[in-house]
C-alpha atoms as a PDB file:
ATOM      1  CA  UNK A   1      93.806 115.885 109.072  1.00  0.00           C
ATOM      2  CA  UNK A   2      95.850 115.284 105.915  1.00  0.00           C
ATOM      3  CA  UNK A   3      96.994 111.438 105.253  1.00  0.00           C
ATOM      4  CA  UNK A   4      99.247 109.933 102.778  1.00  0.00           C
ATOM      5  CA  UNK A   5      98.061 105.946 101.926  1.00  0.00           C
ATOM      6  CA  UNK A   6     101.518 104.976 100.435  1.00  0.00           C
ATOM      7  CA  UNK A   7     100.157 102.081  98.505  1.00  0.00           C
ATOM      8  CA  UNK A   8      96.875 102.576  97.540  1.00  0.00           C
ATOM      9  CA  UNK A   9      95.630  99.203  96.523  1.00  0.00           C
ATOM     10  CA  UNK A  10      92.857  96.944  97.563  1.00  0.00           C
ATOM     11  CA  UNK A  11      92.192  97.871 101.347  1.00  0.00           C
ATOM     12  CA  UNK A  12      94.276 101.703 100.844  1.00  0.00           C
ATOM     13  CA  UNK A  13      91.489 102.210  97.851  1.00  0.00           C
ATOM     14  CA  UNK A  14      88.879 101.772 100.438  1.00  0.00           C
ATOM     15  CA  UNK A  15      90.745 103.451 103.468  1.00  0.00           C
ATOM     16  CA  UNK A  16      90.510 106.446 101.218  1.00  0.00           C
ATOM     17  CA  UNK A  17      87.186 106.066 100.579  1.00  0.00           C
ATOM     18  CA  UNK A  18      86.206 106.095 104.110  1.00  0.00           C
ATOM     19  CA  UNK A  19      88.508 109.066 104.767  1.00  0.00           C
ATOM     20  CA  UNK A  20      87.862 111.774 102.331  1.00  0.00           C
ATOM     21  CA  UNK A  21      84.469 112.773 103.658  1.00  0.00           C
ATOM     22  CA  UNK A  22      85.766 114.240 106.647  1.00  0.00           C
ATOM     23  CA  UNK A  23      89.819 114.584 106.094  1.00  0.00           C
ATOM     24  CA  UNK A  24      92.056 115.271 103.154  1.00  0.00           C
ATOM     25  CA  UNK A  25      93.888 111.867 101.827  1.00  0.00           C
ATOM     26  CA  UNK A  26      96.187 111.441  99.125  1.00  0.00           C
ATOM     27  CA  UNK A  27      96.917 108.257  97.314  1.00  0.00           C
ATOM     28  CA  UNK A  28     100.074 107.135  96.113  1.00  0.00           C
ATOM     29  CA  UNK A  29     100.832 104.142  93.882  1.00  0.00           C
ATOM     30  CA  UNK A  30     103.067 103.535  90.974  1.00  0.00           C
ATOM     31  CA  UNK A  31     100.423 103.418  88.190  1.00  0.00           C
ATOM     32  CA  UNK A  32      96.369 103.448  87.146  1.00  0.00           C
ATOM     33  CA  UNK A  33      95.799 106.802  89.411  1.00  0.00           C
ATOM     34  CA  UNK A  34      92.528 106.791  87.899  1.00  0.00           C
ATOM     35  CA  UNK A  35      90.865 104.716  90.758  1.00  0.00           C
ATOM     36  CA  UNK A  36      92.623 106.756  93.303  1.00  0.00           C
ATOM     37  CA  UNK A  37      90.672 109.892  92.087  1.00  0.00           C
ATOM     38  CA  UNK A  38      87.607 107.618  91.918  1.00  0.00           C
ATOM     39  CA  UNK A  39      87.784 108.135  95.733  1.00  0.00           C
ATOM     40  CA  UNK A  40      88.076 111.511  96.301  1.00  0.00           C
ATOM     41  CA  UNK A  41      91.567 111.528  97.401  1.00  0.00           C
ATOM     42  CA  UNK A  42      94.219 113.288  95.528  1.00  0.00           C
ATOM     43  CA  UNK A  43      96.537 110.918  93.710  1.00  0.00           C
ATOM     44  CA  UNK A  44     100.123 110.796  93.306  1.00  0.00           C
ATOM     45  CA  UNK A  45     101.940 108.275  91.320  1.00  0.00           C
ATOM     46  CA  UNK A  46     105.228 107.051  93.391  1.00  0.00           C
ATOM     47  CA  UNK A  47     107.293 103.975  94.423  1.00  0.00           C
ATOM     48  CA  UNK A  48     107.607 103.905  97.932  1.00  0.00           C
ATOM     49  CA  UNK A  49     111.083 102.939  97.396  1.00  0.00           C
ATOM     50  CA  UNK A  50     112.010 106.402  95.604  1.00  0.00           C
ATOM     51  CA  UNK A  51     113.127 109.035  98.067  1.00  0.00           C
ATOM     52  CA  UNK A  52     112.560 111.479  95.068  1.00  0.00           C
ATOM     53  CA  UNK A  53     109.254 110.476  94.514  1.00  0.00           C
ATOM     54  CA  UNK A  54     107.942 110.644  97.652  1.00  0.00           C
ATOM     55  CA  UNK A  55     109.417 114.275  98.004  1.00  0.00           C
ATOM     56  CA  UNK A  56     106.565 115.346  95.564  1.00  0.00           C
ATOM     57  CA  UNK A  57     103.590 114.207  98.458  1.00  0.00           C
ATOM     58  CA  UNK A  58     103.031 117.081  99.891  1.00  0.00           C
ATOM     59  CA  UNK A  59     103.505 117.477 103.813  1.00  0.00           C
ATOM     60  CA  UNK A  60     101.326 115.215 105.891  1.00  0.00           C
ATOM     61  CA  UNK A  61      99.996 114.864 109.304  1.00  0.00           C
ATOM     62  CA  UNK A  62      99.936 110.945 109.271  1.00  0.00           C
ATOM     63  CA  UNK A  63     101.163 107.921 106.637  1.00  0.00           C
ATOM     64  CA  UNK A  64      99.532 104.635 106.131  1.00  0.00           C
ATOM     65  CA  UNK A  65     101.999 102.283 104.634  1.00  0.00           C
ATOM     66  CA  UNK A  66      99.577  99.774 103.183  1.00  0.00           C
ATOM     67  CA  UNK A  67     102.180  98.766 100.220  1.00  0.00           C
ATOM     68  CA  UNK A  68     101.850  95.490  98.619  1.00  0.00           C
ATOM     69  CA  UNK A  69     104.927  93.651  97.367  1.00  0.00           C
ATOM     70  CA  UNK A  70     102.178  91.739  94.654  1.00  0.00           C
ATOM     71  CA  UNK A  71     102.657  88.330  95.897  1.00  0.00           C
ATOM     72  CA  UNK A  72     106.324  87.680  95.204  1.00  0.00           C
ATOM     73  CA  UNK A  73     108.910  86.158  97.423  1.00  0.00           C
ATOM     74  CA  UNK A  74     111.176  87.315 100.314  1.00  0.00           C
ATOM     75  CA  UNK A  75     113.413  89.426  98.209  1.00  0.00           C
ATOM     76  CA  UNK A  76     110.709  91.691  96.805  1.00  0.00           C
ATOM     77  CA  UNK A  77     108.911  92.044 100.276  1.00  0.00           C
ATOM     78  CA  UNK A  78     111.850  92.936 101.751  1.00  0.00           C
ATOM     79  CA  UNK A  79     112.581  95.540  99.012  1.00  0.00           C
ATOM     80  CA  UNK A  80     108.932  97.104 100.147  1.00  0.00           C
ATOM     81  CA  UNK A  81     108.445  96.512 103.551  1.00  0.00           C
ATOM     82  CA  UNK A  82     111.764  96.767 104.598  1.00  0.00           C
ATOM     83  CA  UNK A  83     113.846  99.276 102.558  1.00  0.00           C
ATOM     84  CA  UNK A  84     110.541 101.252 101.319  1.00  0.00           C
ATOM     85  CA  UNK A  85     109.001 101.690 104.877  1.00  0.00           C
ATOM     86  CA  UNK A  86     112.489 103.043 105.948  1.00  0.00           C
ATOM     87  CA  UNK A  87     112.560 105.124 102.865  1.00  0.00           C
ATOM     88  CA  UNK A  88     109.404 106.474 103.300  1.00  0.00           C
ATOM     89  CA  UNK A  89     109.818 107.165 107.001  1.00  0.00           C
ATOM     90  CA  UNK A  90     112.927 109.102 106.291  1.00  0.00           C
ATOM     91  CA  UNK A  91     111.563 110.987 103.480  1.00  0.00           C
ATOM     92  CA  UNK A  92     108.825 112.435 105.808  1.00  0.00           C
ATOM     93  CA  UNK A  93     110.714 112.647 109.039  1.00  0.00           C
ATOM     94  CA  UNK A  94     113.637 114.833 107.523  1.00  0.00           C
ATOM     95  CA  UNK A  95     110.972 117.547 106.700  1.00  0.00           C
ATOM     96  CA  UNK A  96     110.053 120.421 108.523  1.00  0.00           C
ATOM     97  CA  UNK A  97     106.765 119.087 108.934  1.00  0.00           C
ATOM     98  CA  UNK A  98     106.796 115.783 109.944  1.00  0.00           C
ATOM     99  CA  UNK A  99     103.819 113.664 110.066  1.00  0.00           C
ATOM    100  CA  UNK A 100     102.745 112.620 113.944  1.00  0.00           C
ATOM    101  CA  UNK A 101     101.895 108.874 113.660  1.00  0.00           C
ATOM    102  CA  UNK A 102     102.443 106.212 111.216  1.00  0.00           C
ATOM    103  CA  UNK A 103      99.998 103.064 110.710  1.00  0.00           C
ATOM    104  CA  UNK A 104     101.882 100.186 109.147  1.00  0.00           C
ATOM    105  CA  UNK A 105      99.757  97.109 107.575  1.00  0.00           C
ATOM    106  CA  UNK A 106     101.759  94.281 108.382  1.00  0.00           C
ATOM    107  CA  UNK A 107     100.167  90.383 108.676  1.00  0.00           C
ATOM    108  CA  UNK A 108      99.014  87.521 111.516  1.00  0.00           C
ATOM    109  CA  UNK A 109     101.146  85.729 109.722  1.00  0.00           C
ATOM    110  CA  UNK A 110     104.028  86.354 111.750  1.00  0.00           C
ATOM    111  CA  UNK A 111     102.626  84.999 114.854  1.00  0.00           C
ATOM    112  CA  UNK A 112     104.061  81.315 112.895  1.00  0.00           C
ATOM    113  CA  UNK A 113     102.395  77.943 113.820  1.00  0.00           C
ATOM    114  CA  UNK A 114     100.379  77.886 117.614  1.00  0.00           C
ATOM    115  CA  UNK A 115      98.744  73.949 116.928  1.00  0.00           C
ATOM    116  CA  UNK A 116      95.294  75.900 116.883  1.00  0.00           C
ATOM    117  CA  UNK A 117      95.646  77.769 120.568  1.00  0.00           C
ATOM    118  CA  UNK A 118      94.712  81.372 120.855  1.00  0.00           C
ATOM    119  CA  UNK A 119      97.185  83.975 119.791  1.00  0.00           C
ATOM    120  CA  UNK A 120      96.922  87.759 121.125  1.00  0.00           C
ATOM    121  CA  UNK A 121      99.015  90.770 120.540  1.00  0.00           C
ATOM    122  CA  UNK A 122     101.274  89.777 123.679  1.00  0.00           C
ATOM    123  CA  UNK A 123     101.608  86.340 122.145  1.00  0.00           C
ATOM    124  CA  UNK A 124     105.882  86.349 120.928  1.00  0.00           C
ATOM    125  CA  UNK A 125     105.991  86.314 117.083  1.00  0.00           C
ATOM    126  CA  UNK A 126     107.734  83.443 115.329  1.00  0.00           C
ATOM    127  CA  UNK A 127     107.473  83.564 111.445  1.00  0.00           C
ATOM    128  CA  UNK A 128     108.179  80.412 109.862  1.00  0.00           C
ATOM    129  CA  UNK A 129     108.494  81.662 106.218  1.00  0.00           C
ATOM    130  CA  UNK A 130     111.123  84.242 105.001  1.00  0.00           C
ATOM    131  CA  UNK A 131     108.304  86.356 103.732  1.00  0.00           C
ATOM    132  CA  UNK A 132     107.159  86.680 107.511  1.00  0.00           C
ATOM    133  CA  UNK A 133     110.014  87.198 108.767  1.00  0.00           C
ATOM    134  CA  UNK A 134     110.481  90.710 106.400  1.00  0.00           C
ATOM    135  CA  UNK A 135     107.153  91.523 107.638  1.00  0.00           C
ATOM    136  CA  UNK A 136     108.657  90.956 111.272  1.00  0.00           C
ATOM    137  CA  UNK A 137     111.039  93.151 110.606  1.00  0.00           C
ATOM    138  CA  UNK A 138     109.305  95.742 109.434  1.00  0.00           C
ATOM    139  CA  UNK A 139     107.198  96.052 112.368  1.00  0.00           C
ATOM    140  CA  UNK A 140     110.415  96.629 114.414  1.00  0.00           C
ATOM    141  CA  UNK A 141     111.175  99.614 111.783  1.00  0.00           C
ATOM    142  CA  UNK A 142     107.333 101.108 112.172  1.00  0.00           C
ATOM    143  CA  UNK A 143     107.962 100.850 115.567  1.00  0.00           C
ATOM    144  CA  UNK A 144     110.882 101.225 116.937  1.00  0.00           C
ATOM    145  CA  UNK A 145     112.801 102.992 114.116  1.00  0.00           C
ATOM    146  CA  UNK A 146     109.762 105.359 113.396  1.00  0.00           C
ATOM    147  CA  UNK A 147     109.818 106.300 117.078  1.00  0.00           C
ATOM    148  CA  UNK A 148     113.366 107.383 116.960  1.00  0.00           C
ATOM    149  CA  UNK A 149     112.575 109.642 114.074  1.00  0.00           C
ATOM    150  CA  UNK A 150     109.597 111.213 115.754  1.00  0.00           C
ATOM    151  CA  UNK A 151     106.372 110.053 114.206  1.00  0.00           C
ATOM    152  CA  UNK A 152     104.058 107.579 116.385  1.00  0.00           C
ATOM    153  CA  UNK A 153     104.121 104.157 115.190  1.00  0.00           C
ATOM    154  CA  UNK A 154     101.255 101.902 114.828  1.00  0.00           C
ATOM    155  CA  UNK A 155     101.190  98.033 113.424  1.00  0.00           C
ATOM    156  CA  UNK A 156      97.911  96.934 112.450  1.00  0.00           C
ATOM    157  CA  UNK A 157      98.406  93.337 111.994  1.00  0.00           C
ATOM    158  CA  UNK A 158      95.991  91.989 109.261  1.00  0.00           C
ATOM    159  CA  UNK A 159      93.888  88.465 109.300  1.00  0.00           C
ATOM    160  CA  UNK A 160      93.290  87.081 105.759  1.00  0.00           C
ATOM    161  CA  UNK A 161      92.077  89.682 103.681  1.00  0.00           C
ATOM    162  CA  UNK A 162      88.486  88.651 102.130  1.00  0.00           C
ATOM    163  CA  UNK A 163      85.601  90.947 100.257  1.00  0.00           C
ATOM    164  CA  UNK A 164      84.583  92.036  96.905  1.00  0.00           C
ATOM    165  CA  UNK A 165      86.510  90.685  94.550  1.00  0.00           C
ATOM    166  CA  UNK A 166      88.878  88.538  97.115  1.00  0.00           C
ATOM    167  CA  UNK A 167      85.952  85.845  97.822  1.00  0.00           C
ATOM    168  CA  UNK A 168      87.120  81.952  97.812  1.00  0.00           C
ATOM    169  CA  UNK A 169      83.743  80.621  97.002  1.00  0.00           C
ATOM    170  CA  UNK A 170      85.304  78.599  94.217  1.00  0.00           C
ATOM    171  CA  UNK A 171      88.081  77.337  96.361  1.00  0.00           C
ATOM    172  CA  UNK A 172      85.567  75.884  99.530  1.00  0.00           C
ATOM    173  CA  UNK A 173      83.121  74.881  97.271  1.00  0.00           C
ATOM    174  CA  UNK A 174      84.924  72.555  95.042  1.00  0.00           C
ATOM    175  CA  UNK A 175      87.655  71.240  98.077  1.00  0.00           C
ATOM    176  CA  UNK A 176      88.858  69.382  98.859  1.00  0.00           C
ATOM    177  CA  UNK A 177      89.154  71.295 102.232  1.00  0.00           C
ATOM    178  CA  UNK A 178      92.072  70.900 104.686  1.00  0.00           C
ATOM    179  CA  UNK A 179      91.662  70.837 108.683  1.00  0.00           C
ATOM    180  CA  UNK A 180      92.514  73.799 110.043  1.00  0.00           C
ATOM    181  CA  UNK A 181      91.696  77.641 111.228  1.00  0.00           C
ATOM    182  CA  UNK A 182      90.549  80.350 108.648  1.00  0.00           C
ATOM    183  CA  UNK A 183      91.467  83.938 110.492  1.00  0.00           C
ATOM    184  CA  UNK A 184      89.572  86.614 108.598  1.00  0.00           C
ATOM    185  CA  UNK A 185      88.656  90.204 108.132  1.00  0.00           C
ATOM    186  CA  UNK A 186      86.493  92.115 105.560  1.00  0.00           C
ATOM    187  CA  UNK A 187      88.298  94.025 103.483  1.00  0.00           C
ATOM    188  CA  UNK A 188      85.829  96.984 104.770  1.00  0.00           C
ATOM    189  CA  UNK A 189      86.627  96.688 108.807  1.00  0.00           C
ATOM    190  CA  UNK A 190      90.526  96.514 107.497  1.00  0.00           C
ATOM    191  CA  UNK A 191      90.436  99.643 106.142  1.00  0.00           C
ATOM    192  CA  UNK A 192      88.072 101.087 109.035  1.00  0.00           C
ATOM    193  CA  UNK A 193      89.702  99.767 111.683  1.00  0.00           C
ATOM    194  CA  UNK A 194      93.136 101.473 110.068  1.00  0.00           C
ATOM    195  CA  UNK A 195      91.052 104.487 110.216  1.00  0.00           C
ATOM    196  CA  UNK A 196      89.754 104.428 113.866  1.00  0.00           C
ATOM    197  CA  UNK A 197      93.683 104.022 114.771  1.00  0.00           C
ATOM    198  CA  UNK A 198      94.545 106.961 112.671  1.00  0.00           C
ATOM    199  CA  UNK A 199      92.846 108.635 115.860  1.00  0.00           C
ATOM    200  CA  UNK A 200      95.174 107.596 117.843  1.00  0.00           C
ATOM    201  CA  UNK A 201      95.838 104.784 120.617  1.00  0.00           C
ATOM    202  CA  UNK A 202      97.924 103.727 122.949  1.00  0.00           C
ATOM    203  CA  UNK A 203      99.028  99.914 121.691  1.00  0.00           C
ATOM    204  CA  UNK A 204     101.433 100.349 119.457  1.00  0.00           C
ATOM    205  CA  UNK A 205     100.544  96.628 117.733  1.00  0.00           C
ATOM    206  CA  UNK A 206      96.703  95.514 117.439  1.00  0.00           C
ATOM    207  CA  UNK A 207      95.198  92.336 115.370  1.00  0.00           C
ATOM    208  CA  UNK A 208      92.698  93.396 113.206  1.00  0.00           C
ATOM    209  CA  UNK A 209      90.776  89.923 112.735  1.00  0.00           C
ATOM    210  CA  UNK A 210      87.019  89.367 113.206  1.00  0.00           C
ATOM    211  CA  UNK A 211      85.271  87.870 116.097  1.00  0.00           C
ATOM    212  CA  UNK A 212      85.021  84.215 115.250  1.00  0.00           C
ATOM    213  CA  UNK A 213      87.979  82.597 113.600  1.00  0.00           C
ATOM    214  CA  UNK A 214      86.840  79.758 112.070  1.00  0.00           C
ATOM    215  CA  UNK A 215      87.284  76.111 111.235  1.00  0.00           C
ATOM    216  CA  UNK A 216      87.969  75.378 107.744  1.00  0.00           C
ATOM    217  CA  UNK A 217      85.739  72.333 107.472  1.00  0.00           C
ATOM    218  CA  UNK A 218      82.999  74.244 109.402  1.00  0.00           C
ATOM    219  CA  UNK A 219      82.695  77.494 107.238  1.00  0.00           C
ATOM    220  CA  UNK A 220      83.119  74.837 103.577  1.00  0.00           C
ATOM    221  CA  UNK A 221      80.039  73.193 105.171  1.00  0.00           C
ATOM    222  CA  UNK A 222      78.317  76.476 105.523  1.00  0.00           C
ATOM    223  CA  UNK A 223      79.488  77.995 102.796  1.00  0.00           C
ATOM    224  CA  UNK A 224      77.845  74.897 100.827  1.00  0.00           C
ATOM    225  CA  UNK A 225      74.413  74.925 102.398  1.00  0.00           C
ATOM    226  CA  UNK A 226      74.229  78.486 102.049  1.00  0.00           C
ATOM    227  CA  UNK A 227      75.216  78.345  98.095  1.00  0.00           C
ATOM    228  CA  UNK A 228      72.671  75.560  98.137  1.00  0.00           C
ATOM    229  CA  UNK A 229      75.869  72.599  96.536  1.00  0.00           C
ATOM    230  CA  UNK A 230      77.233  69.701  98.370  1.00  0.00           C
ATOM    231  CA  UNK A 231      79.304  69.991 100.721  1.00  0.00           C
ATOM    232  CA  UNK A 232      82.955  69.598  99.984  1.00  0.00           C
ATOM    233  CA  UNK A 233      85.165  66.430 100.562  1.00  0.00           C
ATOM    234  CA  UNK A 234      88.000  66.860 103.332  1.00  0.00           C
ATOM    235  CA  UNK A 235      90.858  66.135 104.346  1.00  0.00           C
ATOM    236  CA  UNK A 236      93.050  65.970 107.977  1.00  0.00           C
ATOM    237  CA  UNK A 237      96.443  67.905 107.545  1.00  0.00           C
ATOM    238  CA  UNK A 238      98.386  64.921 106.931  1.00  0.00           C
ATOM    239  CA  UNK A 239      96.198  63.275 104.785  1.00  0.00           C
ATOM    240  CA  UNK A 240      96.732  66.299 102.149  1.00  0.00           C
ATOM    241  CA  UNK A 241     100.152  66.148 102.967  1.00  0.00           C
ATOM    242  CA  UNK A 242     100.462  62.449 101.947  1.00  0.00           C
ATOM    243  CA  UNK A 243      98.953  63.325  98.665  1.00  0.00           C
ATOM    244  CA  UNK A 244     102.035  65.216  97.594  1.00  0.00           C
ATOM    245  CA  UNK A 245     101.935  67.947  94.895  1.00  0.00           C
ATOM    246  CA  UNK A 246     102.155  70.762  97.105  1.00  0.00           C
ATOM    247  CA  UNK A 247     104.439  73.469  96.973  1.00  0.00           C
ATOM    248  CA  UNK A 248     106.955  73.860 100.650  1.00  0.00           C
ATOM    249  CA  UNK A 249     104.899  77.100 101.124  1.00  0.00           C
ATOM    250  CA  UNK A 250     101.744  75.446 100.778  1.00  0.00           C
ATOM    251  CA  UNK A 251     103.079  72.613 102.729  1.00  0.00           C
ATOM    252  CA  UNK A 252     103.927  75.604 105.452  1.00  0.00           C
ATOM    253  CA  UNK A 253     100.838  76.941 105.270  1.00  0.00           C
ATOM    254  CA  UNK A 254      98.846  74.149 106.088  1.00  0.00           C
ATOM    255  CA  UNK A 255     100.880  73.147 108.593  1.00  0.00           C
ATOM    256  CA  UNK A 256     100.679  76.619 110.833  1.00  0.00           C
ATOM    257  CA  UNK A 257      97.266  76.775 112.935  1.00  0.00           C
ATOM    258  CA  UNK A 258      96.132  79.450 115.000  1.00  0.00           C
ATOM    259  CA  UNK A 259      93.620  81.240 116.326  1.00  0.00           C
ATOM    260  CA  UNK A 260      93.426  85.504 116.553  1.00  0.00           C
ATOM    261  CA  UNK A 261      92.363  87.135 119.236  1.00  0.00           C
ATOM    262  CA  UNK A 262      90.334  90.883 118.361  1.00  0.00           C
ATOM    263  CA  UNK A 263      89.990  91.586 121.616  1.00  0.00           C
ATOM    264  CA  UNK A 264      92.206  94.366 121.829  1.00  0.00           C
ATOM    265  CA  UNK A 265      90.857  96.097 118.099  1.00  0.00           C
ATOM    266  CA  UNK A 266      87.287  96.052 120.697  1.00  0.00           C
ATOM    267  CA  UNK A 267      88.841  97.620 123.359  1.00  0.00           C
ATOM    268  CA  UNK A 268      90.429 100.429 121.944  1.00  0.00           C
ATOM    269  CA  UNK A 269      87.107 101.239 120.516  1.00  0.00           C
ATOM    270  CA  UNK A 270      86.178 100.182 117.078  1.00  0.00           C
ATOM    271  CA  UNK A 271      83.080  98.102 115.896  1.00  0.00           C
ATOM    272  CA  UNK A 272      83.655  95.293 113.556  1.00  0.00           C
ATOM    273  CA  UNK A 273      80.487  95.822 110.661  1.00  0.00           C
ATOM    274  CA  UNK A 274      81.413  92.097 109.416  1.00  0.00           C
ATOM    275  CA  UNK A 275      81.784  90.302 112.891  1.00  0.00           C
ATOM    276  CA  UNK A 276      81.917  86.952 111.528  1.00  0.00           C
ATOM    277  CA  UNK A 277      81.658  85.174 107.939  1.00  0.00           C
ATOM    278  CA  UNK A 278      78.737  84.734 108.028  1.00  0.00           C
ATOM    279  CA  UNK A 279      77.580  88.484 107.261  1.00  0.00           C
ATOM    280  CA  UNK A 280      81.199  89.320 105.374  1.00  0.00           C
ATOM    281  CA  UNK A 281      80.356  86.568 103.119  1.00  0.00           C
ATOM    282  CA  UNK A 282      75.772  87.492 102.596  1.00  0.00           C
ATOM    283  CA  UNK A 283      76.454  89.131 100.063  1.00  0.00           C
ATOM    284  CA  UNK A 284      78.743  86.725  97.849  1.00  0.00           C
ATOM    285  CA  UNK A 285      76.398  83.802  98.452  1.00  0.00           C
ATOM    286  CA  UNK A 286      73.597  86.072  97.301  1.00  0.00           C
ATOM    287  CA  UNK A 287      75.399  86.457  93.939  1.00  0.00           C
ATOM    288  CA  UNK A 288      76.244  82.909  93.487  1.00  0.00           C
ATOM    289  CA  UNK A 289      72.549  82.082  94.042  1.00  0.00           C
ATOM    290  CA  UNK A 290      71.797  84.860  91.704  1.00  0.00           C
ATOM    291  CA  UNK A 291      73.581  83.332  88.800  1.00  0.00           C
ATOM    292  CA  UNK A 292      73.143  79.822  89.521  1.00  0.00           C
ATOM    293  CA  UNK A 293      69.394  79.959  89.896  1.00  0.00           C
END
């Protein structure tokens, strides 16, 4: 199988790497193409939002859009997700040889604010930021609008992102620490569960979280005995919001509470290899011991 990772950044790097030893993947991103080849893969240097780029990827039998908008607001995601997922599902559907299924990396964040109750993929989405709601949107286009062009759409929606160089040891350890649910998967069972569904299922949306999403208070305390520190000072949501100096995101953020199910990412087969926090984050807590020995 040949597969395009339009946006090959911190979990398309590693998709790649699980890929190339058995299929042929190329990498596309708009600059440093050296750590694409550092993979295997063949790279490609594109915007996803260039029709004429993407006419240089040679044909495909499935995309990943994994595409990052790099943290800016509503506007820019929508310029990405949005008008580049279209773009790129255009550019590939109007060939001869169109590519069968499309995976689409989109976020649990559009599920919105559930007071801490279980959400699953049959849950109804409500974003309550405008950058969620692009990413809403987009599903609808991997879906829906990739059906009607032929190709096989899949949404893997994505719990916080956490792994090598994406660890908040810093953050937990220092606090003060909000109330509230962490939902989390290593960056490594991100890219391999994008993988397994590259072989094809029958949902066309599946969470991609890990077994155990956690309380924030509960994983700071753990995350401090493990690291060997004291454990953090926290705080109830409202007490941080009484402190002020928060930014209306943040303020949004710590506000919306839920909890994501996985249950579906087990039953269509794939096998988390960081099931909680606990082993995702063994290896960080070894460093910090390391170098604070």
């Amino acid at each position: 199988m040949r597969v395009a990772i339009l946006g090959c950044g911190y979990v398309g790097l590693e998709l790649a790497r699980q890929l190339t030893p058995d299929h042929e993947v190329i990498g596309v991103r708009r600059s440093k193409l050296d750590v694409v080849r550092e993979t295997g893969a063949q790279a490609v240097e594109a915007d996803v939002t260039d029709a004429d780029a993407l006419a240089e990827i040679p044909d495909v039998d499935a995309l990943v859009f994994a595409a990052s908008s790099g943290g800016r607001g509503a506007e820019a995601a929508r310029e990405v997700y949005v008008e580049g997922l279209e773009t790129a599902i255009d550019a590939f559907a109007d060939r001869e040889s169109s590519p069968d299924q499309l995976v689409y990396t989109s976020s649990t964040g559009v599920y919105g604010d559930h007071d801490g109750n279980w959400v699953d993929e049959s849950t109804p989405i409500e974003p309550t930021t405008e950058k969620t709601a692009v990413l809403a949107e987009a599903e609808r286009i991997a879906t829906e609008y990739a059906a009607e062009r032929g190709i096989d759409g899949t949404v893997a929606r994505f719990a916080g992102l956490y792994g090598p160089d994406r660890y908040r040891l810093d953050r937990y350890l220092e606090g003060p620490v909000t109330a509230g649910y962490l939902n989390m998967i290593h960056r490594d069972d991100a890219a391999g569960a994008v993988a397994h569904l590259l072989d094809g299922v029958e949902p066309s949306v599946v969470n991609v979280a890990d077994d155990e999403p956690a309380s924030k208070h509960d994983f700071a305390d753990w995350l401090a005995d493990q690291c060997d520190v004291p454990r953090p000072d926290k705080r109830t949501k409202q007490e941080r919001l009484d402190e002020g100096d928060l930014s209306e995101p943040a303020q949004r953020r710590i506000l919306t509470s839920k909890r994501v199910s996985n249950d579906l990412l087990h039953e269509v087969g794939y096998e988390l290899d960081y099931p909680t926090y606990r082993e995702g984050y063994a290896a960080a807590v070894a460093a910090y011991r390391e170098r604070n020995r």
